[in-house]
C-alpha atoms as a PDB file:
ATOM      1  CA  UNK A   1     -10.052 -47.929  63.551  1.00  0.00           C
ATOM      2  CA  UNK A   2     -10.545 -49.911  66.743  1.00  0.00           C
ATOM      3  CA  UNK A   3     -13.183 -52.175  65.469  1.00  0.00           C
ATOM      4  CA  UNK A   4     -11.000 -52.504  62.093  1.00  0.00           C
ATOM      5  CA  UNK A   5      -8.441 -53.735  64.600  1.00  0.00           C
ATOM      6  CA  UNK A   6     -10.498 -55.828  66.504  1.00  0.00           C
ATOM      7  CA  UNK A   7     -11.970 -57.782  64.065  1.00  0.00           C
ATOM      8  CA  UNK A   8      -8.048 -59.032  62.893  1.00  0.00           C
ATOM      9  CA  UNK A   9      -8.450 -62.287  64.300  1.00  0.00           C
ATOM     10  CA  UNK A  10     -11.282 -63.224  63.400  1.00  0.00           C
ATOM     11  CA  UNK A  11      -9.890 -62.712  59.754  1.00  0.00           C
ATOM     12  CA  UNK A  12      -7.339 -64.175  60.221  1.00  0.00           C
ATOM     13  CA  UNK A  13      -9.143 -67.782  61.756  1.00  0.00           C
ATOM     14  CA  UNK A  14     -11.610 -67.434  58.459  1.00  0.00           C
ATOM     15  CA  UNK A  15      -8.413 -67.009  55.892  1.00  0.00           C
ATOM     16  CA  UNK A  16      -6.787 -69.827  57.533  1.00  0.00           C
ATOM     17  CA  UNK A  17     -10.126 -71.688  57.231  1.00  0.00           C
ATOM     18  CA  UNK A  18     -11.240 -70.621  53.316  1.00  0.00           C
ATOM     19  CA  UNK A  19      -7.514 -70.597  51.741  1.00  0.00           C
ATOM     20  CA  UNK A  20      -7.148 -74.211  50.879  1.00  0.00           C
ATOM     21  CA  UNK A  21     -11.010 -73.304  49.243  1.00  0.00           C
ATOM     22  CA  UNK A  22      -9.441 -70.717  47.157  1.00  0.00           C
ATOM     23  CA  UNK A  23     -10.911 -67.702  48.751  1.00  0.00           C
ATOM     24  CA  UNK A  24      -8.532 -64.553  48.697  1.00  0.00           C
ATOM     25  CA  UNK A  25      -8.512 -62.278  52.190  1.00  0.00           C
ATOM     26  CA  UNK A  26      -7.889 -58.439  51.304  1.00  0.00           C
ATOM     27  CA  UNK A  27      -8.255 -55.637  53.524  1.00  0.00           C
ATOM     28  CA  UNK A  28      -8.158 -52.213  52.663  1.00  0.00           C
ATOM     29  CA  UNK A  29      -6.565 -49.648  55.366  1.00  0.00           C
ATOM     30  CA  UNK A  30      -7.748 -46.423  54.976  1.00  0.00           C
ATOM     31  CA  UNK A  31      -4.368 -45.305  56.577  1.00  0.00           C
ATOM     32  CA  UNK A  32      -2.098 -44.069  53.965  1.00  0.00           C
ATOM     33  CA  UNK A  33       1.327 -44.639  55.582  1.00  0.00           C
ATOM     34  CA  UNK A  34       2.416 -48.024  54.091  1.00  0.00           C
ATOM     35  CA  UNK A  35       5.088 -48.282  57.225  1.00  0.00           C
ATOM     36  CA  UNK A  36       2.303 -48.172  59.908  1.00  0.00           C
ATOM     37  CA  UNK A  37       0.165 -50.580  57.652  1.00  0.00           C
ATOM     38  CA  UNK A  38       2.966 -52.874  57.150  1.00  0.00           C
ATOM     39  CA  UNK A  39       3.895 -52.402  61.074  1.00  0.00           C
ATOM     40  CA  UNK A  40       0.229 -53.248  61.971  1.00  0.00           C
ATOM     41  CA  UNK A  41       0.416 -56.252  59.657  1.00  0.00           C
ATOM     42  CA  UNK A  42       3.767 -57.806  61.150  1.00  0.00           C
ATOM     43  CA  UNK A  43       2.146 -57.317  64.894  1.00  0.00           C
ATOM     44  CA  UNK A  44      -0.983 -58.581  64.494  1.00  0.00           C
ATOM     45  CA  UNK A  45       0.407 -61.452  62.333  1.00  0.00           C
ATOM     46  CA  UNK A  46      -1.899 -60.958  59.678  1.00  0.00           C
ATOM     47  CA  UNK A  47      -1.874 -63.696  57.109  1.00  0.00           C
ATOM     48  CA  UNK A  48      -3.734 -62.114  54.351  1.00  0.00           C
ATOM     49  CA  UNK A  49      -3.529 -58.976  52.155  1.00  0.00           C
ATOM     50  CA  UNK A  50      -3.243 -55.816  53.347  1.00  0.00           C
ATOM     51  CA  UNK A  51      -3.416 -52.740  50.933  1.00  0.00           C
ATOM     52  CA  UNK A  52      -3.617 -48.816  51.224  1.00  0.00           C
ATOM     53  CA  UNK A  53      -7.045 -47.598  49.779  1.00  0.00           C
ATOM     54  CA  UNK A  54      -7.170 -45.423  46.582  1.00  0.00           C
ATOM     55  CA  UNK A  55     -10.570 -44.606  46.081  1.00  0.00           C
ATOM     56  CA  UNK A  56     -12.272 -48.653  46.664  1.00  0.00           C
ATOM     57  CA  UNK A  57     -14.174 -47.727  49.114  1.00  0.00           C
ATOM     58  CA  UNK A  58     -16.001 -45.183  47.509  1.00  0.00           C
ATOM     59  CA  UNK A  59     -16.310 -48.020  44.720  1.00  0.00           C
ATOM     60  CA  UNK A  60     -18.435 -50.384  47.179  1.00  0.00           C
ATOM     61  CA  UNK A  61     -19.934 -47.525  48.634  1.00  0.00           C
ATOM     62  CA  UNK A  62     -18.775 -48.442  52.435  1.00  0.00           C
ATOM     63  CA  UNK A  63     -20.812 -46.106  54.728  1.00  0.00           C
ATOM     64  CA  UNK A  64     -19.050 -47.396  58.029  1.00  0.00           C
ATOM     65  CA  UNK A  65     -16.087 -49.431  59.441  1.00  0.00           C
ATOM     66  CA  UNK A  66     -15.495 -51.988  59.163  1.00  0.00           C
ATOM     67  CA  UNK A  67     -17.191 -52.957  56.204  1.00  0.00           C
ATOM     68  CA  UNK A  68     -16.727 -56.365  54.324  1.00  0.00           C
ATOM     69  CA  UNK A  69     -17.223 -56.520  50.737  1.00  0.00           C
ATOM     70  CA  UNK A  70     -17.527 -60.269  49.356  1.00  0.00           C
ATOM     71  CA  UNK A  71     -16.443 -60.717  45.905  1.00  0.00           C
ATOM     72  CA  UNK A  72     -17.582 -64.313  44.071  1.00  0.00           C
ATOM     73  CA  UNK A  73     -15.368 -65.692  41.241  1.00  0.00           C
ATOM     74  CA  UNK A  74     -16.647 -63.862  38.584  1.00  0.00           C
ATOM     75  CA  UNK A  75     -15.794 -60.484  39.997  1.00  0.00           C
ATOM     76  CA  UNK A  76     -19.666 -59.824  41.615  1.00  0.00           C
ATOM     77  CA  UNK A  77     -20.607 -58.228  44.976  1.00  0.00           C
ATOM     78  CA  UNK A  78     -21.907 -61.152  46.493  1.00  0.00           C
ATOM     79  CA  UNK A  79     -22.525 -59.763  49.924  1.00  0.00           C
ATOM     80  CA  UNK A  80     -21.268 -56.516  51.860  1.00  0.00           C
ATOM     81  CA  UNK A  81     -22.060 -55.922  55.152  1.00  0.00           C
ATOM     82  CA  UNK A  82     -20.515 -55.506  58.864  1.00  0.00           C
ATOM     83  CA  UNK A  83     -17.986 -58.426  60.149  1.00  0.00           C
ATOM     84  CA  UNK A  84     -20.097 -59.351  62.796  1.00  0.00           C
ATOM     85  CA  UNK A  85     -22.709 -60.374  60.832  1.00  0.00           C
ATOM     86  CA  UNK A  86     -23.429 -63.697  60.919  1.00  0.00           C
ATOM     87  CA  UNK A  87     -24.375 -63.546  57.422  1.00  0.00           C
ATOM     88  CA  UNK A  88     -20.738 -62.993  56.790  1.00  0.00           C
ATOM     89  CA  UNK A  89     -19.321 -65.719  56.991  1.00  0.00           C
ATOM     90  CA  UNK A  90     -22.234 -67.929  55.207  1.00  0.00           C
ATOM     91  CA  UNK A  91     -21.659 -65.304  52.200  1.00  0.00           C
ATOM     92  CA  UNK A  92     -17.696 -66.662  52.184  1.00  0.00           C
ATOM     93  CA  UNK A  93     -18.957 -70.361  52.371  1.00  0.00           C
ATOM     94  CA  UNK A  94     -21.427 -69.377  49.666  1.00  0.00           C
ATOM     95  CA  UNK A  95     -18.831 -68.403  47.375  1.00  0.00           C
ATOM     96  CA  UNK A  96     -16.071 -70.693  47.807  1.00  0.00           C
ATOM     97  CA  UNK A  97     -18.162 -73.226  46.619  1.00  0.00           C
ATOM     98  CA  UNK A  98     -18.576 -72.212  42.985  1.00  0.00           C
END
């Protein structure tokens, strides 16, 4: 989706920023051609994990894209909300520190 799309680089600025903290990126494309995901991927230079959804969404019960789902150490929903949030990104600091 257009926001989906949009938000790419600012995913990509926060993986860059969170790796060396051990935080995983992985983004779930509701698009189930794995050529126009992996297409996407290579033009928008994505540098985290892109996979075709199976059913995860209805796991975190996402309502709308984009939705982020943060996921601490243990395997907990920490946080899930909209990118733009500014929540967001305090949620990824929030976990990379345990």
């Amino acid at each position: 989706c257009g926001p989906c799309v949009s938000n790419i680089p600012e995913f990509i600025s926060l993986c860059s920023k969170y790796k060396s903290k051990g935080v995983e990126f992985i983004a779930l494309s509701q698009d189930k051609s794995s050529e126009k995901v992996e297409k996407l991927v290579s033009e928008k230079g994505m540098n985290y994990h892109v996979a075709i959804d199976n059913g995860s969404a209805d796991w975190f019960k996402v309502k709308c894209y984009p939705t982020v789902v943060v996921v601490d150490r243990s395997g907990k929903i920490a946080w899930i909300g909209q990118p733009w949030d500014e929540a967001f990104e305090k949620a990824i600091a929030a976990v990379s520190k345990n």
